[in-house]
N, C-alpha and C. Protein backbone atom coordinates (compact mmCIF):
# COMPACT_ATOMS: atom_id res chain seq x y z
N UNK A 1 -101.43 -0.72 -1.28
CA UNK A 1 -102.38 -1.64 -0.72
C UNK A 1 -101.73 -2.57 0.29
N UNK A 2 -102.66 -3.17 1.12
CA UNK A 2 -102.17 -4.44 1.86
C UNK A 2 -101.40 -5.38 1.51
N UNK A 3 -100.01 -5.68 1.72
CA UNK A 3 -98.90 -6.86 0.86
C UNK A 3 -99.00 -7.99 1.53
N UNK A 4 -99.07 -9.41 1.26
CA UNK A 4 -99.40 -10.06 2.16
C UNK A 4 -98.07 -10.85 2.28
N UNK A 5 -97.17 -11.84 3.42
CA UNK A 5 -96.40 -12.04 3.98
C UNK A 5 -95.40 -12.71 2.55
N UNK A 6 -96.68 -13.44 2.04
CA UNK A 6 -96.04 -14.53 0.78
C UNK A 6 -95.51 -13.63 -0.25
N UNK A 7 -95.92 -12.05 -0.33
CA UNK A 7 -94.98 -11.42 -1.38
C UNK A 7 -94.08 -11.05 -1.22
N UNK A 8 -93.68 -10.58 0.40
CA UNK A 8 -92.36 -10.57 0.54
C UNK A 8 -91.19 -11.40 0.30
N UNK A 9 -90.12 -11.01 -0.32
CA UNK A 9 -89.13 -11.78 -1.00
C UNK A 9 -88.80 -13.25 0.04
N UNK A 10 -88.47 -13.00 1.41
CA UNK A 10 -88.36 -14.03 2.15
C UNK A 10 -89.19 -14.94 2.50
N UNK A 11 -90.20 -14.74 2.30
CA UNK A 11 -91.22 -16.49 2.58
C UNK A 11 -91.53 -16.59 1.51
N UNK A 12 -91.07 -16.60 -0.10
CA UNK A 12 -91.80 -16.82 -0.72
C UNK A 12 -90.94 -18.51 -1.23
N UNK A 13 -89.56 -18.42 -0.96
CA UNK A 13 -89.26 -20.12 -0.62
C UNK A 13 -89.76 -20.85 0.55
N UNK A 14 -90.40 -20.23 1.24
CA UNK A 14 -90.38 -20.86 2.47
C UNK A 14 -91.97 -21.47 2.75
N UNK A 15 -92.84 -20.83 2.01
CA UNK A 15 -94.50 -21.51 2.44
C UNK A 15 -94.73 -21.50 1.22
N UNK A 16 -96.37 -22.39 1.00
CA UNK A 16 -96.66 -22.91 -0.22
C UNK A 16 -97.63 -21.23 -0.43
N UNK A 17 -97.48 -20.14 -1.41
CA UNK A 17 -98.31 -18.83 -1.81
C UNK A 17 -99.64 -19.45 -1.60
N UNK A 18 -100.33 -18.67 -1.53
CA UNK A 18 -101.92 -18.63 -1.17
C UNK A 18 -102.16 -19.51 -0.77
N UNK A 19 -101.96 -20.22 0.21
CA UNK A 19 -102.33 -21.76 1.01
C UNK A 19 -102.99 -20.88 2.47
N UNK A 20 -104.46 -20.93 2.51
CA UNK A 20 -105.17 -20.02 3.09
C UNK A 20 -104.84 -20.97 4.35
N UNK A 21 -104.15 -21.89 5.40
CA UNK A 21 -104.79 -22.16 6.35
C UNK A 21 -103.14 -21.70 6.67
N UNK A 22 -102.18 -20.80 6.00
CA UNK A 22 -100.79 -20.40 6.54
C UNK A 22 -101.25 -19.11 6.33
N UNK A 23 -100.42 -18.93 7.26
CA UNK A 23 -100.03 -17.13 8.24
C UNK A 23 -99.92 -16.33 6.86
N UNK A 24 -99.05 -16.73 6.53
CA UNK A 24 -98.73 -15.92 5.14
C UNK A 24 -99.60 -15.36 3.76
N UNK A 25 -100.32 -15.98 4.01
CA UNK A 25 -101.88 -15.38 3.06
C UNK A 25 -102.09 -14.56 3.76
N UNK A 26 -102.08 -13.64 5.13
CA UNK A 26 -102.60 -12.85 5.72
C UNK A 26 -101.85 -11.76 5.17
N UNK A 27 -102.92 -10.15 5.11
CA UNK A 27 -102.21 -9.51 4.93
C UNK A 27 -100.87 -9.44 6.07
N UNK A 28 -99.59 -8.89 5.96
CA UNK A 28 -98.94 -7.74 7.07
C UNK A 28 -99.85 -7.09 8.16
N UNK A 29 -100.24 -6.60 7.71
CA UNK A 29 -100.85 -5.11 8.38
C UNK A 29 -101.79 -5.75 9.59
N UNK A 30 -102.41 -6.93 9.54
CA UNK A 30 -103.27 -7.48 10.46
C UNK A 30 -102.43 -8.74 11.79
N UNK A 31 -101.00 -8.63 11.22
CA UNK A 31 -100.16 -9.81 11.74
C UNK A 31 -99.30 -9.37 13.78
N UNK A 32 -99.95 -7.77 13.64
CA UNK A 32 -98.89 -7.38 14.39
C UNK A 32 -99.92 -7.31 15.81
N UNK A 33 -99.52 -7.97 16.68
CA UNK A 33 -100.38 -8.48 17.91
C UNK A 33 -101.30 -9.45 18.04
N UNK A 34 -101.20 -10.40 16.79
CA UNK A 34 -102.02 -11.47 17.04
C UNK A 34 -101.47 -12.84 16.99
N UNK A 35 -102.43 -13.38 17.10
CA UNK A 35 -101.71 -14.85 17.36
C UNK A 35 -101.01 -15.75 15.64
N UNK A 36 -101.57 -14.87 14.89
CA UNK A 36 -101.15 -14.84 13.51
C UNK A 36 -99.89 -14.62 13.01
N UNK A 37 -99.62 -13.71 13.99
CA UNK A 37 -98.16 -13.21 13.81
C UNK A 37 -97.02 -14.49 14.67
N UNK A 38 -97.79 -15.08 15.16
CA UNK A 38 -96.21 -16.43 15.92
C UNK A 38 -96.44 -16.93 14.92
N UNK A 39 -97.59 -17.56 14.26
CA UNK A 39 -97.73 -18.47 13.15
C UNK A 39 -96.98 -18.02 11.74
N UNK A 40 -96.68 -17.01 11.66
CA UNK A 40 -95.56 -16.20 10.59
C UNK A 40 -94.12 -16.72 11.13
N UNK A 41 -94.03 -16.22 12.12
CA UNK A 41 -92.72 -16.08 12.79
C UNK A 41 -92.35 -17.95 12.98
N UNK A 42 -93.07 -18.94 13.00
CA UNK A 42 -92.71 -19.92 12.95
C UNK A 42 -92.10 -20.61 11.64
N UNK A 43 -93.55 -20.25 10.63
CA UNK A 43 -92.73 -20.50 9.14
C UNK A 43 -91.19 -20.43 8.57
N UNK A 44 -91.13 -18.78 9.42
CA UNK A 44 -89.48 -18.30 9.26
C UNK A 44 -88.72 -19.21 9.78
N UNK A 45 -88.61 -19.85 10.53
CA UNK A 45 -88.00 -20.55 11.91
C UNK A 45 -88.03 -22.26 11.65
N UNK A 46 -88.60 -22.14 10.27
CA UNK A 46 -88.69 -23.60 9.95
C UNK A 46 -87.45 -24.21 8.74
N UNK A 47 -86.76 -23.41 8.72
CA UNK A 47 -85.53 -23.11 8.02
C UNK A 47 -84.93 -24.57 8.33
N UNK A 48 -84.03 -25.40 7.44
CA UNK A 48 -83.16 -26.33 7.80
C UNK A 48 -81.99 -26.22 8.17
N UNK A 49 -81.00 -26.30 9.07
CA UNK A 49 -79.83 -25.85 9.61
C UNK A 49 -79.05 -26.44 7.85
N UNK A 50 -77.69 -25.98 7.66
CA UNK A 50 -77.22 -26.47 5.95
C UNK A 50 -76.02 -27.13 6.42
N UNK A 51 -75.32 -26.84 7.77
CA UNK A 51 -73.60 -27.59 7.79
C UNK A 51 -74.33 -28.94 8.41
N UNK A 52 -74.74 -29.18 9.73
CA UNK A 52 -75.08 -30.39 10.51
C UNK A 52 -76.53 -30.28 10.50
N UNK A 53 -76.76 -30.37 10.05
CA UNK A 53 -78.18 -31.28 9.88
C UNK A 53 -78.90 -32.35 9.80
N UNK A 54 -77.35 -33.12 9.33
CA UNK A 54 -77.74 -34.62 9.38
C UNK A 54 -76.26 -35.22 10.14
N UNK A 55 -75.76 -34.53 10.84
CA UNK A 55 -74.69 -34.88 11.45
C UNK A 55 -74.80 -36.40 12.33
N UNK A 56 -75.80 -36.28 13.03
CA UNK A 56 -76.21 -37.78 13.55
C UNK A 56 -76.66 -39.62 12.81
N UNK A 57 -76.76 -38.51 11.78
CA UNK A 57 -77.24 -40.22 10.56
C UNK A 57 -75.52 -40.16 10.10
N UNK A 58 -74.53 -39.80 10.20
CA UNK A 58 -73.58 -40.26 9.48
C UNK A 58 -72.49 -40.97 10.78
N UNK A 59 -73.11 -40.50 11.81
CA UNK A 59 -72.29 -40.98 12.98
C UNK A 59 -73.24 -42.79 13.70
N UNK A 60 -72.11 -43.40 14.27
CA UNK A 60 -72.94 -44.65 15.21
C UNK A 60 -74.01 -44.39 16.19
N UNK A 61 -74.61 -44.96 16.49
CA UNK A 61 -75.31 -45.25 17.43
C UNK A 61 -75.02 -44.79 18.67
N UNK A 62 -73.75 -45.61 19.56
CA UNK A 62 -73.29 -44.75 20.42
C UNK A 62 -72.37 -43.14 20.41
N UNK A 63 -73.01 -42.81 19.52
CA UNK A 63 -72.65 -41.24 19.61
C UNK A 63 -73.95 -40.27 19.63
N UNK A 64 -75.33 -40.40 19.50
CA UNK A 64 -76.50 -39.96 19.90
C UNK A 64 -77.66 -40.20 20.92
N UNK A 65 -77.06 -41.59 20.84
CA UNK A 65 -77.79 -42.53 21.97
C UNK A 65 -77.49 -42.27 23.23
N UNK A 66 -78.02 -41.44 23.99
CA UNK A 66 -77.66 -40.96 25.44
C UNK A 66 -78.63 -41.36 26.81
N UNK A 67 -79.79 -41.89 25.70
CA UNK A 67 -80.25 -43.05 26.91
C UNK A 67 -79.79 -44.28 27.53
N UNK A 68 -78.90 -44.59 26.52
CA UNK A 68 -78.87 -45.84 27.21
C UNK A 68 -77.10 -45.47 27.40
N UNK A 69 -76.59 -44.42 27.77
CA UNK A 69 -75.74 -44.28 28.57
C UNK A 69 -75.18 -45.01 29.83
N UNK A 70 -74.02 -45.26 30.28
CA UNK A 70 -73.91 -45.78 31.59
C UNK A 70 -72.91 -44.66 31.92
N UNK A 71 -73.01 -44.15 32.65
CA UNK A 71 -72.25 -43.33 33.62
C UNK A 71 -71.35 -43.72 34.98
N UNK A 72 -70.42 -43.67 34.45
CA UNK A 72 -69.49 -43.91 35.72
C UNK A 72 -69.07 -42.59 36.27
N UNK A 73 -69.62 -42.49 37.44
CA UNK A 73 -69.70 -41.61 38.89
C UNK A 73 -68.06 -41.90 39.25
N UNK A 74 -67.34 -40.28 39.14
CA UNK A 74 -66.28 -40.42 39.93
C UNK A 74 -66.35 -40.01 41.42
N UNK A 75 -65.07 -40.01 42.47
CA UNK A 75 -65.28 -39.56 44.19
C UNK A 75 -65.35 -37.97 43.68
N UNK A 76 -66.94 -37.75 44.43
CA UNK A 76 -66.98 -35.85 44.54
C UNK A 76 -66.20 -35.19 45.90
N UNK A 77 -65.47 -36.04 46.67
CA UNK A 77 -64.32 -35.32 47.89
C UNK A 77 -62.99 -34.67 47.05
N UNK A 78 -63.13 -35.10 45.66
CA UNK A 78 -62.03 -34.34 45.62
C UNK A 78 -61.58 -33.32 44.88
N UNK A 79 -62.67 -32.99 44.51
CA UNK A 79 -63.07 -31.20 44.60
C UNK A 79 -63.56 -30.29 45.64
N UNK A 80 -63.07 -29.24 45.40
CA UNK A 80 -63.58 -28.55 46.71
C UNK A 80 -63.86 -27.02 45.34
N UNK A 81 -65.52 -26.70 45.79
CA UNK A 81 -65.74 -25.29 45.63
C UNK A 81 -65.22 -24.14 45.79
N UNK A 82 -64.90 -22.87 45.12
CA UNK A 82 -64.08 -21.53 45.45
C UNK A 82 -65.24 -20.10 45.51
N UNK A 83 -65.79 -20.72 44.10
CA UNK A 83 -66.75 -19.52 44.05
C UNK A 83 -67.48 -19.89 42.98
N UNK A 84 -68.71 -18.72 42.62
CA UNK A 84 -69.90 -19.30 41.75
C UNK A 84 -69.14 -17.92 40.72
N UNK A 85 -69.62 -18.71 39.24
CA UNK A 85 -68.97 -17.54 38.11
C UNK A 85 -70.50 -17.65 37.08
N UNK A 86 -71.12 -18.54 37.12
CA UNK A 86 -72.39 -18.53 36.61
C UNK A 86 -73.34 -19.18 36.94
N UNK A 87 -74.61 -19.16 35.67
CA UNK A 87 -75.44 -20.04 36.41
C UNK A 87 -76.39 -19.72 34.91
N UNK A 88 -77.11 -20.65 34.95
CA UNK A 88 -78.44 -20.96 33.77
C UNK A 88 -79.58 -21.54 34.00
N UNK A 89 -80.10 -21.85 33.52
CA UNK A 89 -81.49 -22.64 33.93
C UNK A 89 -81.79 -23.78 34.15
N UNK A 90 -80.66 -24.78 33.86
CA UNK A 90 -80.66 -26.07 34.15
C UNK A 90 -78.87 -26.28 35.42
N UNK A 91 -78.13 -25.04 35.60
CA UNK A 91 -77.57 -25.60 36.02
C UNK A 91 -76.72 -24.15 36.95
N UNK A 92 -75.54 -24.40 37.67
CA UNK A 92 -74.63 -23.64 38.18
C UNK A 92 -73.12 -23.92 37.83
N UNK A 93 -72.16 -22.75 37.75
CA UNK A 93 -71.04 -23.28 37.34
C UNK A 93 -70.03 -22.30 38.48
N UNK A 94 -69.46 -23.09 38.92
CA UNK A 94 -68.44 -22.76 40.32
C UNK A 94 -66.71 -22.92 39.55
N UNK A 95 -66.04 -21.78 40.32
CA UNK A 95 -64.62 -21.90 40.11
C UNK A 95 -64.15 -23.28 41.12
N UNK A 96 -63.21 -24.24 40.66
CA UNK A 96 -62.81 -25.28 42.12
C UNK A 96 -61.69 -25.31 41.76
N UNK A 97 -61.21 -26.37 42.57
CA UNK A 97 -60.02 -27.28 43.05
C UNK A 97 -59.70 -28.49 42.86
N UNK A 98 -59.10 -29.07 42.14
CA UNK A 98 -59.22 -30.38 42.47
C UNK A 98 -57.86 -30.53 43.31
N UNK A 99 -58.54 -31.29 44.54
CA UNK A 99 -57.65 -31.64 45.73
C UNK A 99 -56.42 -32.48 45.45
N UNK A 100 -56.21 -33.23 44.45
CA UNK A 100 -55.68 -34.30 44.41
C UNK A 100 -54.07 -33.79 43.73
N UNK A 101 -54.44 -32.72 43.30
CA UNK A 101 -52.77 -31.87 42.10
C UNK A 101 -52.90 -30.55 42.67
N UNK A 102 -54.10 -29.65 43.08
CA UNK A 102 -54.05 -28.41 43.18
C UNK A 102 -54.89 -27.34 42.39
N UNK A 103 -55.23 -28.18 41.10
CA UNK A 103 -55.53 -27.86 39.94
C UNK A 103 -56.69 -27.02 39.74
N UNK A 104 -56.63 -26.11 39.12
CA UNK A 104 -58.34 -25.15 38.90
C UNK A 104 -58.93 -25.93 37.91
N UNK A 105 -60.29 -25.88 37.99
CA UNK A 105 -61.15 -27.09 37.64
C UNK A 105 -62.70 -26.01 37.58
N UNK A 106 -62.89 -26.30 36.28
CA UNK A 106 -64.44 -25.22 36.69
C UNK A 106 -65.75 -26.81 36.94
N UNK A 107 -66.36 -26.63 37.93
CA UNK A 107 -67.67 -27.11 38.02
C UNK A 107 -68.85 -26.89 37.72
N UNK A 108 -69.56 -27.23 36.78
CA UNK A 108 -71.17 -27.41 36.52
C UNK A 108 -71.58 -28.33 37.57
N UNK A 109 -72.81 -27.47 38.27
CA UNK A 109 -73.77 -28.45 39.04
C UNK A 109 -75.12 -27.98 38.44
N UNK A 110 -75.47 -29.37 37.75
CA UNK A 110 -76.75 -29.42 37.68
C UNK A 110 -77.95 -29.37 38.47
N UNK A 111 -78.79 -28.40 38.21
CA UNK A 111 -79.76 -28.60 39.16
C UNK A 111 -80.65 -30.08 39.18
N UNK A 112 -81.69 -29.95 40.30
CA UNK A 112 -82.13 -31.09 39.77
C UNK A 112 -83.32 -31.77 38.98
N UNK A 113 -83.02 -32.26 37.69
CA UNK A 113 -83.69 -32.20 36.86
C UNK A 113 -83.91 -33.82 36.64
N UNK A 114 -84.67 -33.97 35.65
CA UNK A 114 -84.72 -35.94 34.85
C UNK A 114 -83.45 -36.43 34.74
N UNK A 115 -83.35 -37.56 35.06
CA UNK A 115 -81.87 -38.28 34.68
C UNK A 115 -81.33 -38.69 33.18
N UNK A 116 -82.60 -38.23 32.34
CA UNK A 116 -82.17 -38.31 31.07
C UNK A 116 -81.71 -37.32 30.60
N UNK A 117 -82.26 -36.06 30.95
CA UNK A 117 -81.51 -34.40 30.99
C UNK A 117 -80.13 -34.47 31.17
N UNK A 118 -79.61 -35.24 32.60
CA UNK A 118 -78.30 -35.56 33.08
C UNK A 118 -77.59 -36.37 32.10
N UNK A 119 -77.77 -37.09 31.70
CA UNK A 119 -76.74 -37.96 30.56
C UNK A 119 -76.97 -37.38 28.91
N UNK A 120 -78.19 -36.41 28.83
CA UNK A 120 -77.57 -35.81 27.36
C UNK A 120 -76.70 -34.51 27.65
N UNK A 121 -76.73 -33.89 28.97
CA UNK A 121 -75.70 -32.88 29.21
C UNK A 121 -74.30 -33.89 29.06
N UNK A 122 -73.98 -35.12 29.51
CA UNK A 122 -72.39 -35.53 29.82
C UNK A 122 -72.51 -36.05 28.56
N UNK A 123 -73.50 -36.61 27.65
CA UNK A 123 -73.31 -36.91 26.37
C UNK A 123 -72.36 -36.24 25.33
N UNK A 124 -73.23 -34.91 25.30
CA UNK A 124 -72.77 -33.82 24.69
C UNK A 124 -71.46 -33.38 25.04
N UNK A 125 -70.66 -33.03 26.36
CA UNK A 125 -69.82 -32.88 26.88
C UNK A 125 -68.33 -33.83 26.25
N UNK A 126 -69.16 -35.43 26.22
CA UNK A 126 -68.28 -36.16 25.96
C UNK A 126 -67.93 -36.27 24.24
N UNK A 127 -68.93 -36.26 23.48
CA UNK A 127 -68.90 -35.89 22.14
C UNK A 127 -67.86 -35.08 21.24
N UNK A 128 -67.97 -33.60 21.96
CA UNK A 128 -67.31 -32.26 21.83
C UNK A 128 -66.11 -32.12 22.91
N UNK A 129 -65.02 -33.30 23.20
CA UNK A 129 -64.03 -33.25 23.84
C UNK A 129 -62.90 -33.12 22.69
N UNK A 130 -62.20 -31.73 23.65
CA UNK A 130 -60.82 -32.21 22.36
C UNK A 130 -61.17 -31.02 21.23
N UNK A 131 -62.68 -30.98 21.04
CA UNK A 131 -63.09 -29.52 19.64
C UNK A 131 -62.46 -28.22 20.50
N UNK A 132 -61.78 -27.09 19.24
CA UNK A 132 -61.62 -25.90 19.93
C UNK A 132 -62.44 -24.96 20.42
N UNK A 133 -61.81 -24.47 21.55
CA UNK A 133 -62.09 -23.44 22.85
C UNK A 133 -64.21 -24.62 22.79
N UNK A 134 -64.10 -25.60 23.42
CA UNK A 134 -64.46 -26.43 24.48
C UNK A 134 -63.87 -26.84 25.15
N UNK A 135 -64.67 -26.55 26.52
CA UNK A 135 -64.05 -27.09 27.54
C UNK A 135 -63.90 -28.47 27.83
N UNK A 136 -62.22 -28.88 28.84
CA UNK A 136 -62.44 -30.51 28.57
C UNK A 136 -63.57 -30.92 29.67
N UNK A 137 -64.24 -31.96 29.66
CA UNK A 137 -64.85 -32.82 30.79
C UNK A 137 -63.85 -33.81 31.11
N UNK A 138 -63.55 -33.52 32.82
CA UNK A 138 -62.64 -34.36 33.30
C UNK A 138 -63.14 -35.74 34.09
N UNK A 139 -64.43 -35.41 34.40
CA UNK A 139 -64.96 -35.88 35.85
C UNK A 139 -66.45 -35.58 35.91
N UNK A 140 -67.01 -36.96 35.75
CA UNK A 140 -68.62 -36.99 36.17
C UNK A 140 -68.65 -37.06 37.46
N UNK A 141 -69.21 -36.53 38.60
CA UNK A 141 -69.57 -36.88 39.82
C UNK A 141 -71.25 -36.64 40.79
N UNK A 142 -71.70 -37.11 41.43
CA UNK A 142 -72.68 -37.09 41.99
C UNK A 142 -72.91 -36.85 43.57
N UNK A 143 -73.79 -36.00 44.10
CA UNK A 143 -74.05 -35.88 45.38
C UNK A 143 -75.02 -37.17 45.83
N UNK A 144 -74.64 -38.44 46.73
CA UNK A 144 -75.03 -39.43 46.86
C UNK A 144 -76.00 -38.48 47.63
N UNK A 145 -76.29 -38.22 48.47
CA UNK A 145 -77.78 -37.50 48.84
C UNK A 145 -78.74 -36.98 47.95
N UNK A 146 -78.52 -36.08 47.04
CA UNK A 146 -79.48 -35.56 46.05
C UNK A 146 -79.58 -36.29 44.78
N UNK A 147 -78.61 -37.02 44.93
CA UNK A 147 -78.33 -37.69 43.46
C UNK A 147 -77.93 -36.79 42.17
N UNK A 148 -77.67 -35.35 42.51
CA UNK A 148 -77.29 -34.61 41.26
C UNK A 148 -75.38 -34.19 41.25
């Protein structure tokens, strides 16, 4: 017969059984092409992460707080671009130079997005300095024309 989502072994910690206004009272068999079926697939997805999950309530204030960031803008003359090695959806990442030693230096340029986008990217950056195989952040800088 028709098994419905809640008898399968995996949601049966995860939603309240026969709670008719969840996905999971539905049979299976009716879940596959409908809009019923994201509403399954969300339940799954509602999982609690178990290592950091509460990683931010045990840390200060200024370690999540990325609004009220202040950013100090270093000089962008003294890098110079080589080549592009990636790219994502919020941003581009170029092989460089820094002019000043010689030094290879990879660049993220953000596209241009909210300025609050911009300071939880250098947030994060600055957070995870020093953790292994992350990269260091050496240098915030800005295109005084575009502002990115």
């Amino acid at each position: 017969g028709a098994q419905t989502l809640c008898e399968l072994p995996v949601f049966r910690q995860r939603c309240a059984l026969g709670d008719a206004s969840c996905a999971c009272a539905l049979p299976s068999s009716s879940l596959a092409g409908s809009s019923a079926h994201a509403r399954a697939v969300a339940v799954v997805s509602m999982a609690r992460a178990r290592v950091y999950r509460d990683v931010n309530v045990n840390r200060p204030r200024s370690y999540w707080d990325y609004e009220s960031l202040n950013v100090s803008w270093g000089p962008q003359d003294q890098y110079e671009l080589v080549r592009k090695v990636g790219r994502g959806k919020y941003s581009e990442v170029f092989l460089g130079v820094n002019m000043t030693d010689e030094s290879p230096v990879v660049v993220k340029i953000l596209k241009p997005v909210k300025k609050k986008k911009i300071k939880r990217e250098i947030k994060i950056l600055q957070n995870l300095r020093g953790g292994t195989n992350i990269i260091k952040l050496l240098d915030v800088v800005r295109d005084p024309v575009s502002k990115t």
